[in-house]
Protein backbone atom coordinates (compact mmCIF):
# COMPACT_ATOMS: atom_id res chain seq x y z
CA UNK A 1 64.15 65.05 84.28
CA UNK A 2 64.97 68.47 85.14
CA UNK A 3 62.99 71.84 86.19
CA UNK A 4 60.33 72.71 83.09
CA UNK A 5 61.93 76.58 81.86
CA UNK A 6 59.69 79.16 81.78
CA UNK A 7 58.53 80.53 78.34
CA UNK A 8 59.60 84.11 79.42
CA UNK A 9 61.15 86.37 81.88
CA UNK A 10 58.86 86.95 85.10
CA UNK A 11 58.09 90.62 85.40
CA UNK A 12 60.32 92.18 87.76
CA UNK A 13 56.98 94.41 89.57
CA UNK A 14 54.05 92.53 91.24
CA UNK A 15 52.12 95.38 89.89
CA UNK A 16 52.13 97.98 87.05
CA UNK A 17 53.98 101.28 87.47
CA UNK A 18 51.16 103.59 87.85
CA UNK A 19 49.52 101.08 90.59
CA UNK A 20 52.92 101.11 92.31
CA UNK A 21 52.75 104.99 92.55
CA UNK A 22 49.62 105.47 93.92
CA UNK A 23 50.26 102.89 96.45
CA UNK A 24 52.92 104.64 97.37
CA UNK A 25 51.77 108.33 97.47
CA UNK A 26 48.70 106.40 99.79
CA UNK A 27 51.47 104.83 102.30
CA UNK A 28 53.52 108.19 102.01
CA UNK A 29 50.21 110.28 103.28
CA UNK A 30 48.71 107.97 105.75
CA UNK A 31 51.35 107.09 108.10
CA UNK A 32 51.65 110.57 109.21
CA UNK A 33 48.39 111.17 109.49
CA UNK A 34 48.11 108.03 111.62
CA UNK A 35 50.78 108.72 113.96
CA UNK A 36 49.19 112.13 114.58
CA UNK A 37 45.97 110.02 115.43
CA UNK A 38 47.57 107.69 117.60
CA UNK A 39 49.53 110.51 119.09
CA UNK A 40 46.10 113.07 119.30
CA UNK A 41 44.74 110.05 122.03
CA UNK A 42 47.37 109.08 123.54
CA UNK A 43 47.79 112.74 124.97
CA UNK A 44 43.88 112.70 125.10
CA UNK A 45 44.33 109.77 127.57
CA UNK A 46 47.04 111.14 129.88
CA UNK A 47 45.39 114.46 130.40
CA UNK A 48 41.95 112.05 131.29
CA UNK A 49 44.23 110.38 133.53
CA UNK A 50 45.69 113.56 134.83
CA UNK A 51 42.06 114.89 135.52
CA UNK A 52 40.72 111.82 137.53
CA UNK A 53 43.69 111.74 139.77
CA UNK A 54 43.06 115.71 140.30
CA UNK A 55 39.90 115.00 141.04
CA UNK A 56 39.70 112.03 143.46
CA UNK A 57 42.83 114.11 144.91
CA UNK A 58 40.21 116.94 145.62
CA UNK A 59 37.50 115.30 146.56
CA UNK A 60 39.56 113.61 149.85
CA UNK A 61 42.40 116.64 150.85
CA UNK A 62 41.50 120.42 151.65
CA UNK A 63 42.55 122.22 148.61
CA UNK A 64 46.44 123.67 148.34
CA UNK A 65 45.75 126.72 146.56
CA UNK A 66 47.89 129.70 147.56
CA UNK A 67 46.54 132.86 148.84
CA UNK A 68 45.69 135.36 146.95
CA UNK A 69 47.38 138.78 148.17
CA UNK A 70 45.78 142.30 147.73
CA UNK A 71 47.35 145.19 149.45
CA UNK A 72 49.20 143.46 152.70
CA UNK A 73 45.73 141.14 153.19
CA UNK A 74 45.79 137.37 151.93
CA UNK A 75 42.01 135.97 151.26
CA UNK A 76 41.67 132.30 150.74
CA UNK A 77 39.05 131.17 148.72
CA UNK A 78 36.65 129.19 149.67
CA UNK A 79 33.28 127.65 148.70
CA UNK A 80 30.80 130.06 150.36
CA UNK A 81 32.79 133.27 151.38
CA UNK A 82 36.48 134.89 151.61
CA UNK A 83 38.31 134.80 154.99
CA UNK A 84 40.50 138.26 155.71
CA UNK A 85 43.81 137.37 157.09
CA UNK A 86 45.56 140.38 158.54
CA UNK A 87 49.25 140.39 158.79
């Protein structure tokens, strides 16, 4: 009443050598490219966050841009026309 023996060695692979290598030579190339996937949208997602926040941030505070200086005069830019600031 013991264990049954087995009529020959298992193999010591789960699958033949040449399956083996082209699993791994697909494993090898496709985690890099998936990281640079996963990394291509996660930037893609900040910089849509980035631009929402810019522009609801627009849309309800006067704009912060600095003056742009020409020859001692600043002129601030604004939708319709430029405003002349003398010093």
């Amino acid at each position: 009443m013991g264990f049954p023996e087995a009529a020959s060695d298992p193999p010591s692979h789960l699958y033949p050598q040449p399956i083996q290598l082209k699993l791994h030579q697909l494993f090898i190339f496709s985690v890099p490219v998936l990281l640079s996937i996963i990394l291509f949208l996660l930037s893609f997602l900040f910089y849509l966050k980035r631009r929402s926040r810019a522009a609801a941030s627009a849309s309800t505070s006067p704009s912060l841009e600095l003056p742009r200086t020409t020859a001692g005069h600043s002129y601030y830019l604004e939708p319709t026309h430029y405003v002349r600031i003398e010093y």
